[in-house]
PDB file of N, CA and C in Angstrom:
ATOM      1  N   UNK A   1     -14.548  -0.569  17.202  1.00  0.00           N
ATOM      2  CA  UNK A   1     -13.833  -1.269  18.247  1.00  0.00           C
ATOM      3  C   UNK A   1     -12.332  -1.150  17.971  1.00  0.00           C
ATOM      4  N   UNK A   2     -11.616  -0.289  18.772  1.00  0.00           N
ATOM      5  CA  UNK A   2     -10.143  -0.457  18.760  1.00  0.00           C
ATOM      6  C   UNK A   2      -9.459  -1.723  18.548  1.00  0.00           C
ATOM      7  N   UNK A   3      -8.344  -1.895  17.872  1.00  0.00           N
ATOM      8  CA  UNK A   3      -7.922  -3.022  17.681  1.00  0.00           C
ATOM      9  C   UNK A   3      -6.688  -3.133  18.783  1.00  0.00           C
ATOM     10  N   UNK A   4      -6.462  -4.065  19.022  1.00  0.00           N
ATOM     11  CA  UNK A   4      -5.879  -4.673  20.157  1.00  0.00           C
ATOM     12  C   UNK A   4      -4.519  -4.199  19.783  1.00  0.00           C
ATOM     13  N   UNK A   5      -3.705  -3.326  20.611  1.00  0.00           N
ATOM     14  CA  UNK A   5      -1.963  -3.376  20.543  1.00  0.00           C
ATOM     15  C   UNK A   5      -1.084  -4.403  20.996  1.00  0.00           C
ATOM     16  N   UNK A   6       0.238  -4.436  20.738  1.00  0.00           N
ATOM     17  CA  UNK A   6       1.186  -5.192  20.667  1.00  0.00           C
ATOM     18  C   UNK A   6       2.404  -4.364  20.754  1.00  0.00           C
ATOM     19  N   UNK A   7       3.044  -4.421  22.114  1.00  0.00           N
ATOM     20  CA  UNK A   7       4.207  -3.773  22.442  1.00  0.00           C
ATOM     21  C   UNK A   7       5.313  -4.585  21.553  1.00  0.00           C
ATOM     22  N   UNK A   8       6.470  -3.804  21.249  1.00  0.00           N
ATOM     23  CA  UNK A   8       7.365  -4.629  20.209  1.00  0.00           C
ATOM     24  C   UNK A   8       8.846  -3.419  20.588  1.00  0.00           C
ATOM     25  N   UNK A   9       9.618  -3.797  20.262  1.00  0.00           N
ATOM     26  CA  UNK A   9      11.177  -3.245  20.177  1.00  0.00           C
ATOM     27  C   UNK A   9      11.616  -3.184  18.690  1.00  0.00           C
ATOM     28  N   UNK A  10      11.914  -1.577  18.617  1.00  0.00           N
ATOM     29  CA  UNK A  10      12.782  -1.314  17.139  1.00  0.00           C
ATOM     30  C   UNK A  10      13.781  -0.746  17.383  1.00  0.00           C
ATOM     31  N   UNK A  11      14.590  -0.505  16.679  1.00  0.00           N
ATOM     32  CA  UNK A  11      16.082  -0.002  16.499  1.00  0.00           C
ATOM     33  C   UNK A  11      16.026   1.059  15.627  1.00  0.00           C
ATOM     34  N   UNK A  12      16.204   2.502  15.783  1.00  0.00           N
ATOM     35  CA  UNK A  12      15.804   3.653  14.794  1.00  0.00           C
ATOM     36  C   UNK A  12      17.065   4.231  15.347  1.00  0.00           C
ATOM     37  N   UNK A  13      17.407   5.325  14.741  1.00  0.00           N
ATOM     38  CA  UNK A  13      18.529   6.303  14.585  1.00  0.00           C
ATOM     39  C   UNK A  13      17.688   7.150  15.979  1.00  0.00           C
ATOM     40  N   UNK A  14      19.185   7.390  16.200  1.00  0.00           N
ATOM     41  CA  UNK A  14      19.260   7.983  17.563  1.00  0.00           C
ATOM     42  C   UNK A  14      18.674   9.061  17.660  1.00  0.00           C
ATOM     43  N   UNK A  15      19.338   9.985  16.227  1.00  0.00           N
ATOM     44  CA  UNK A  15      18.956  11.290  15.710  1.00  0.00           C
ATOM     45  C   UNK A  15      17.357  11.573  15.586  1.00  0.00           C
ATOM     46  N   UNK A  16      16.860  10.701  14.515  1.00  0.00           N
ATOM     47  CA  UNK A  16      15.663  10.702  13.848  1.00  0.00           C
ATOM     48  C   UNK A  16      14.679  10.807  15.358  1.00  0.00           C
ATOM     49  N   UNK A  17      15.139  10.191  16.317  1.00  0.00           N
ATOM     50  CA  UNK A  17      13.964  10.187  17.977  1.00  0.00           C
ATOM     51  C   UNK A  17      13.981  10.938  18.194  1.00  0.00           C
ATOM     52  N   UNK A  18      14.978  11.866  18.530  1.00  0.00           N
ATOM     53  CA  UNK A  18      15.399  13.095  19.340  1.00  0.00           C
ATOM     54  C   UNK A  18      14.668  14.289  18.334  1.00  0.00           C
ATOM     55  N   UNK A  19      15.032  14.111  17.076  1.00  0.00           N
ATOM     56  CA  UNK A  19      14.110  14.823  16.397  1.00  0.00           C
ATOM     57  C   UNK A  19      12.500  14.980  16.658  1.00  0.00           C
ATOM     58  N   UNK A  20      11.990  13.779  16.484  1.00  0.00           N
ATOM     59  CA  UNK A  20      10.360  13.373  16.661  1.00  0.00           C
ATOM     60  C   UNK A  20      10.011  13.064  17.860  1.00  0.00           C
ATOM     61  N   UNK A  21      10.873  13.634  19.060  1.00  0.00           N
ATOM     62  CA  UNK A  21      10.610  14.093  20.754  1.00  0.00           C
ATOM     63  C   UNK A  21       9.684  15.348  19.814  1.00  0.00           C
ATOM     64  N   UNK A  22      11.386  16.342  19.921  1.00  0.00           N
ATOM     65  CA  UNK A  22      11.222  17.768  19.553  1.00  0.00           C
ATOM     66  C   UNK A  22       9.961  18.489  19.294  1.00  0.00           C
ATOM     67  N   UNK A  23       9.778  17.572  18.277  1.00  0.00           N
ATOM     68  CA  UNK A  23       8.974  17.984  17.195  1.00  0.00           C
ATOM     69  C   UNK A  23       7.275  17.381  17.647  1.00  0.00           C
ATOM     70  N   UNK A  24       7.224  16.504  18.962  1.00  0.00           N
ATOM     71  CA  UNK A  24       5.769  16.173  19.396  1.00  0.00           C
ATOM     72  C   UNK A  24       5.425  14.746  18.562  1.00  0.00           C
ATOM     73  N   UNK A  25       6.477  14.006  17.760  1.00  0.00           N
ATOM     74  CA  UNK A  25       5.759  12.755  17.152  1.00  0.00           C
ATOM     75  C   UNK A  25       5.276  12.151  17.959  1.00  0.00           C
ATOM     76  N   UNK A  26       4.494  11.274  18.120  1.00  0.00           N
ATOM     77  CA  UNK A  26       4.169  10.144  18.534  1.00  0.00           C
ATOM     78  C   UNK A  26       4.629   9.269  17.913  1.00  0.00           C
ATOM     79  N   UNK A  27       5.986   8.464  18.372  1.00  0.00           N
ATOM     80  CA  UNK A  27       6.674   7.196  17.442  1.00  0.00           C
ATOM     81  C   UNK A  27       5.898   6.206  17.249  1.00  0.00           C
ATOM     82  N   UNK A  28       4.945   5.434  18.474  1.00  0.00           N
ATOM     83  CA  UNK A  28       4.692   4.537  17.997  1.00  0.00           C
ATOM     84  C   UNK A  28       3.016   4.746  16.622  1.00  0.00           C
ATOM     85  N   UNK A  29       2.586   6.026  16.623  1.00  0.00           N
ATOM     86  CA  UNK A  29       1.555   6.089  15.855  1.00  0.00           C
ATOM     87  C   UNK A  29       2.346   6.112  14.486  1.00  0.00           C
ATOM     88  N   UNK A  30       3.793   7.363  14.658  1.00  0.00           N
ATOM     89  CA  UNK A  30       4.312   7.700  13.412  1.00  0.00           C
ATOM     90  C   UNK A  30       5.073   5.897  12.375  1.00  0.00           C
ATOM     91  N   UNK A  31       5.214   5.165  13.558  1.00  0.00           N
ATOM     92  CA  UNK A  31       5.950   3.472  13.208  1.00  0.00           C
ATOM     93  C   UNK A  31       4.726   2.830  12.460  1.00  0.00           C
ATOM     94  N   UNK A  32       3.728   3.031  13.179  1.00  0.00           N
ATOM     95  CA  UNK A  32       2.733   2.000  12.854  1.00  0.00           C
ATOM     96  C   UNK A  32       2.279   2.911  11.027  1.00  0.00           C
ATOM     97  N   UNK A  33       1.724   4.282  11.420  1.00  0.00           N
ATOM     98  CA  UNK A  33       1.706   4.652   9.803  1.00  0.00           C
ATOM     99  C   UNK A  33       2.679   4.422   8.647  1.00  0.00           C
ATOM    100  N   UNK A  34       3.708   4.644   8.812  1.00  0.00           N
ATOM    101  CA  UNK A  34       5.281   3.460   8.484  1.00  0.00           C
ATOM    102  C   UNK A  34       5.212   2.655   7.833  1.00  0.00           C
ATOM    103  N   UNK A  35       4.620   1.452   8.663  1.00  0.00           N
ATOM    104  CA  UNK A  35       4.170   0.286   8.412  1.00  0.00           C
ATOM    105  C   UNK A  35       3.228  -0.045   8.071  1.00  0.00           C
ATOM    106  N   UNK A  36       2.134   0.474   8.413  1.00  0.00           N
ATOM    107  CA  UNK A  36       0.764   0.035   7.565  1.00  0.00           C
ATOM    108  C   UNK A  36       1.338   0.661   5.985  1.00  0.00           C
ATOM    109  N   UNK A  37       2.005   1.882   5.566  1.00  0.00           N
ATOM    110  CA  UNK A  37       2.016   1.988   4.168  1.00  0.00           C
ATOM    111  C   UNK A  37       2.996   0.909   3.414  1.00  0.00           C
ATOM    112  N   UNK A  38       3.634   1.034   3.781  1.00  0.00           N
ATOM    113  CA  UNK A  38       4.830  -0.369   3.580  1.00  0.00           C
ATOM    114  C   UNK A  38       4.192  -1.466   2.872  1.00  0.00           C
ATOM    115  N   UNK A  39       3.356  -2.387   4.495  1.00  0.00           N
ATOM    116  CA  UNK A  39       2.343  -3.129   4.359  1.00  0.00           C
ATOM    117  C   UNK A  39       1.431  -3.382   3.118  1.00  0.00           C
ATOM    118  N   UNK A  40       0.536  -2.271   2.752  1.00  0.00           N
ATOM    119  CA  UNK A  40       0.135  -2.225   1.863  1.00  0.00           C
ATOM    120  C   UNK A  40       1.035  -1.825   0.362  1.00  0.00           C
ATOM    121  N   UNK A  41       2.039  -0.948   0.422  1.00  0.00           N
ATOM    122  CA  UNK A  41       2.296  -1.211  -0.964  1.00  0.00           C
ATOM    123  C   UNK A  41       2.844  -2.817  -1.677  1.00  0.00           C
ATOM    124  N   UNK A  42       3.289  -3.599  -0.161  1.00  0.00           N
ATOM    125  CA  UNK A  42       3.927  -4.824  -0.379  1.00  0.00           C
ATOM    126  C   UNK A  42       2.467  -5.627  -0.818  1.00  0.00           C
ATOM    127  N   UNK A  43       1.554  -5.825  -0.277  1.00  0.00           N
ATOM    128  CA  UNK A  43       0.747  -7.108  -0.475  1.00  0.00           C
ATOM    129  C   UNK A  43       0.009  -6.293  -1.988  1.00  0.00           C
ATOM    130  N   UNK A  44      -0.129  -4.744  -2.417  1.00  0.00           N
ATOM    131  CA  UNK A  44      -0.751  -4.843  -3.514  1.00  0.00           C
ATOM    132  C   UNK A  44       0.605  -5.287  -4.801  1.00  0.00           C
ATOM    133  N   UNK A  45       1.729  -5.168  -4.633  1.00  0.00           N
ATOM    134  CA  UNK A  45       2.756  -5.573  -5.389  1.00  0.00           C
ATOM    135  C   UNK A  45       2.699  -7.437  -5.184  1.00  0.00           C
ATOM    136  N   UNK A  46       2.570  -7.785  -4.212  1.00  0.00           N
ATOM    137  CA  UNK A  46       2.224  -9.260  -4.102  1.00  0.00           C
ATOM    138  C   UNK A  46       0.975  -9.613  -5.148  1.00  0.00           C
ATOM    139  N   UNK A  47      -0.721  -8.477  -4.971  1.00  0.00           N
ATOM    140  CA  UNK A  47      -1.339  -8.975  -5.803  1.00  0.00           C
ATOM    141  C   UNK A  47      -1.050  -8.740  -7.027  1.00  0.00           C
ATOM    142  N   UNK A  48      -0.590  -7.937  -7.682  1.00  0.00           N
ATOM    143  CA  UNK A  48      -0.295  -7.514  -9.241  1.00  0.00           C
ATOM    144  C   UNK A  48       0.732  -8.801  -9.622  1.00  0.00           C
ATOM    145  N   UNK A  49       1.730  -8.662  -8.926  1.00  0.00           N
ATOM    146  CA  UNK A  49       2.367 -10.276  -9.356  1.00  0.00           C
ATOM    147  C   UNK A  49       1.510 -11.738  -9.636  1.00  0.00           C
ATOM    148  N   UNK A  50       0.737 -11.687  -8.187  1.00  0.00           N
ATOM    149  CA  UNK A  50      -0.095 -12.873  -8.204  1.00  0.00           C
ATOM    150  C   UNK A  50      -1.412 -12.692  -9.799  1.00  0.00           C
ATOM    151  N   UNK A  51      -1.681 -12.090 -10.010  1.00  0.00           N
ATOM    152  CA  UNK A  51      -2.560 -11.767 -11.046  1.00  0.00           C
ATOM    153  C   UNK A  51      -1.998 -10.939 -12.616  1.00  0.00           C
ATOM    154  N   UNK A  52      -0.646 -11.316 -12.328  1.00  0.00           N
ATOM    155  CA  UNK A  52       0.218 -10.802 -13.537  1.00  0.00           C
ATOM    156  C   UNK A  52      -0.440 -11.600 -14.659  1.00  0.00           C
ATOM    157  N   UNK A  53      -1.173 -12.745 -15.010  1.00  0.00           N
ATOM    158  CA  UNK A  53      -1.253 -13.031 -16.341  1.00  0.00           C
ATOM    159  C   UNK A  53      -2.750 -12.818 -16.602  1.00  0.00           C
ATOM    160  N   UNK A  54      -3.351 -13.038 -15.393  1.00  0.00           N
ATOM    161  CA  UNK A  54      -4.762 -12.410 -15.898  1.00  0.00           C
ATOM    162  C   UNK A  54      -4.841 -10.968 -16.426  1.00  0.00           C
ATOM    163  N   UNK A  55      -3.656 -10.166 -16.008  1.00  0.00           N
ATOM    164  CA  UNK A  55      -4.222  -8.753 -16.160  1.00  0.00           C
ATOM    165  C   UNK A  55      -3.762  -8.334 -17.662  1.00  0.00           C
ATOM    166  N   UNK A  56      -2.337  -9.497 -17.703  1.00  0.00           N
ATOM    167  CA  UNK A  56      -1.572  -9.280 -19.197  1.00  0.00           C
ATOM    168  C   UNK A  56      -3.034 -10.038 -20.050  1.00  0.00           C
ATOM    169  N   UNK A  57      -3.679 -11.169 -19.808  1.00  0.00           N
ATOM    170  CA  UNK A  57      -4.596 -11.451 -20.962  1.00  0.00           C
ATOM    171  C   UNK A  57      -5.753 -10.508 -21.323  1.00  0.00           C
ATOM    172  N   UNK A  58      -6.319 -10.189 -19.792  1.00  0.00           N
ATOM    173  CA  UNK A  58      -7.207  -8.879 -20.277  1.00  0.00           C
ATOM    174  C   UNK A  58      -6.933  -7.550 -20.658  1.00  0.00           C
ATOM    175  N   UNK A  59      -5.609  -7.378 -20.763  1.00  0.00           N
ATOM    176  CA  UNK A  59      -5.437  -6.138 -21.866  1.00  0.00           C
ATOM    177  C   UNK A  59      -5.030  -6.388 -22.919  1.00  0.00           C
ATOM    178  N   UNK A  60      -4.563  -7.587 -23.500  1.00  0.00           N
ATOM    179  CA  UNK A  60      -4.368  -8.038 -24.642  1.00  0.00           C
ATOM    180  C   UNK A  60      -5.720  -8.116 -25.533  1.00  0.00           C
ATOM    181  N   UNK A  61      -6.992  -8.812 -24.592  1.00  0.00           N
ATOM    182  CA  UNK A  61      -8.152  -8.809 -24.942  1.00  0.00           C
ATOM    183  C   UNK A  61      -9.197  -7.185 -25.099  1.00  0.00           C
ATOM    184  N   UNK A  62      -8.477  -6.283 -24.271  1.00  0.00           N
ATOM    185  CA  UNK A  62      -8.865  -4.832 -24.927  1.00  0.00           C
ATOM    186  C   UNK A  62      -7.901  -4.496 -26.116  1.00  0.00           C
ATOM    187  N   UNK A  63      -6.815  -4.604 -26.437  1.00  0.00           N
ATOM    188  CA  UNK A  63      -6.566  -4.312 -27.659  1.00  0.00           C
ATOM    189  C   UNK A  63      -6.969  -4.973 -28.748  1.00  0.00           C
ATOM    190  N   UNK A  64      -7.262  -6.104 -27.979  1.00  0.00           N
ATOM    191  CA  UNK A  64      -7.846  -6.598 -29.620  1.00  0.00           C
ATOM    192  C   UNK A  64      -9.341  -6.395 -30.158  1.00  0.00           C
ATOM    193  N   UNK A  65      -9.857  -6.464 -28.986  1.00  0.00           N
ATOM    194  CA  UNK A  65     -11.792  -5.747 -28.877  1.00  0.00           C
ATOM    195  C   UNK A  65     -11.870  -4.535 -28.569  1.00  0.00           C
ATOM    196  N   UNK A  66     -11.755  -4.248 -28.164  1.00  0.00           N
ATOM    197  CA  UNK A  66     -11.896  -2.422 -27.207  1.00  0.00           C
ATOM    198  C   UNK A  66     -12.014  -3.333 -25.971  1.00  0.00           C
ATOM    199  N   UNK A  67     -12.823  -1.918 -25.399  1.00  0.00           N
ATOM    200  CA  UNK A  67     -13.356  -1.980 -24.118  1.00  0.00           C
ATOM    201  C   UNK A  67     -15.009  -2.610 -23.763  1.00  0.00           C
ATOM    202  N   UNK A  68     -15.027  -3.691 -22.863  1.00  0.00           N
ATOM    203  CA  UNK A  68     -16.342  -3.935 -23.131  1.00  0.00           C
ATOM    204  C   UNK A  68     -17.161  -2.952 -22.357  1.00  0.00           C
ATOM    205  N   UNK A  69     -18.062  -2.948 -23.261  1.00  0.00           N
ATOM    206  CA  UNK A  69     -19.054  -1.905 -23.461  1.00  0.00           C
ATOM    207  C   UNK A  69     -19.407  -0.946 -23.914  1.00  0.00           C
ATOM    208  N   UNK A  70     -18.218  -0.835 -24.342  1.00  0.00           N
ATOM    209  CA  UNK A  70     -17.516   0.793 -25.014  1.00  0.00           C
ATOM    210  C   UNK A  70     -18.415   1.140 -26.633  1.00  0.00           C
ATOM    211  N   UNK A  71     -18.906   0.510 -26.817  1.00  0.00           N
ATOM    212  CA  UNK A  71     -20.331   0.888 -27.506  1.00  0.00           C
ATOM    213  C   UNK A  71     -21.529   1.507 -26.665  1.00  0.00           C
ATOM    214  N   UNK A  72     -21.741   1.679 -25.326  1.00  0.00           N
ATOM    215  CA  UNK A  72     -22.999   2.283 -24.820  1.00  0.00           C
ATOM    216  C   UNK A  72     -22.010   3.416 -24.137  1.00  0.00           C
ATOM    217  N   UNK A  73     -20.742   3.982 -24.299  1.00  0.00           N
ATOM    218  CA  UNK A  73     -20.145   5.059 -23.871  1.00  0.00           C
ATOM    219  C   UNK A  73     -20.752   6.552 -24.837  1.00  0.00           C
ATOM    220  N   UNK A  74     -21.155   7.602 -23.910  1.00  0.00           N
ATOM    221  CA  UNK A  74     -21.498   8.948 -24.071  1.00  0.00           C
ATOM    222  C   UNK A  74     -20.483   9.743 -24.493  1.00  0.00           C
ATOM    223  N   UNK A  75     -19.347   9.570 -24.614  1.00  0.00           N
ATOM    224  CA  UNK A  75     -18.488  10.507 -24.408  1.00  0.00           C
ATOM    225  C   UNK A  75     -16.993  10.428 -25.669  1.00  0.00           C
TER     226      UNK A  75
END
């Protein structure tokens, strides 16, 4: 199911449009890919912050044990 759009107004370089006429972009697909990566690098930098001390205790807890399980490893 397509997700529902939302017309919106941006402000981009005059140049950069006229370019991505030229060139066949589709702005608002090329904006939205833009933004969805953005998007996501922001909220996984939000979670690594939000989970900054769990992740500092569980690697503190592999250096001091290994890895759990790392006794039934093949390799």
């Amino acid at each position: 199911m397509p997700m529902p759009r939302k017309s919106t107004s941006l402000s981009l370089d005059a140049d950069l449009i006229a370019r991505a006429k030229d060139a066949g972009v589709n702005l608002s697909r090329a904006a939205e890919a833009g933004i969805e990566d953005e998007v996501r690098k922001a909220e996984a930098a939000r979670w690594a912050d939000e989970n900054q001390h769990a992740i500092e205790a569980y690697n503190r807890r592999v250096e001091q044990d290994g890895l759990p399980l790392d006794a039934y490893r093949k390799w």
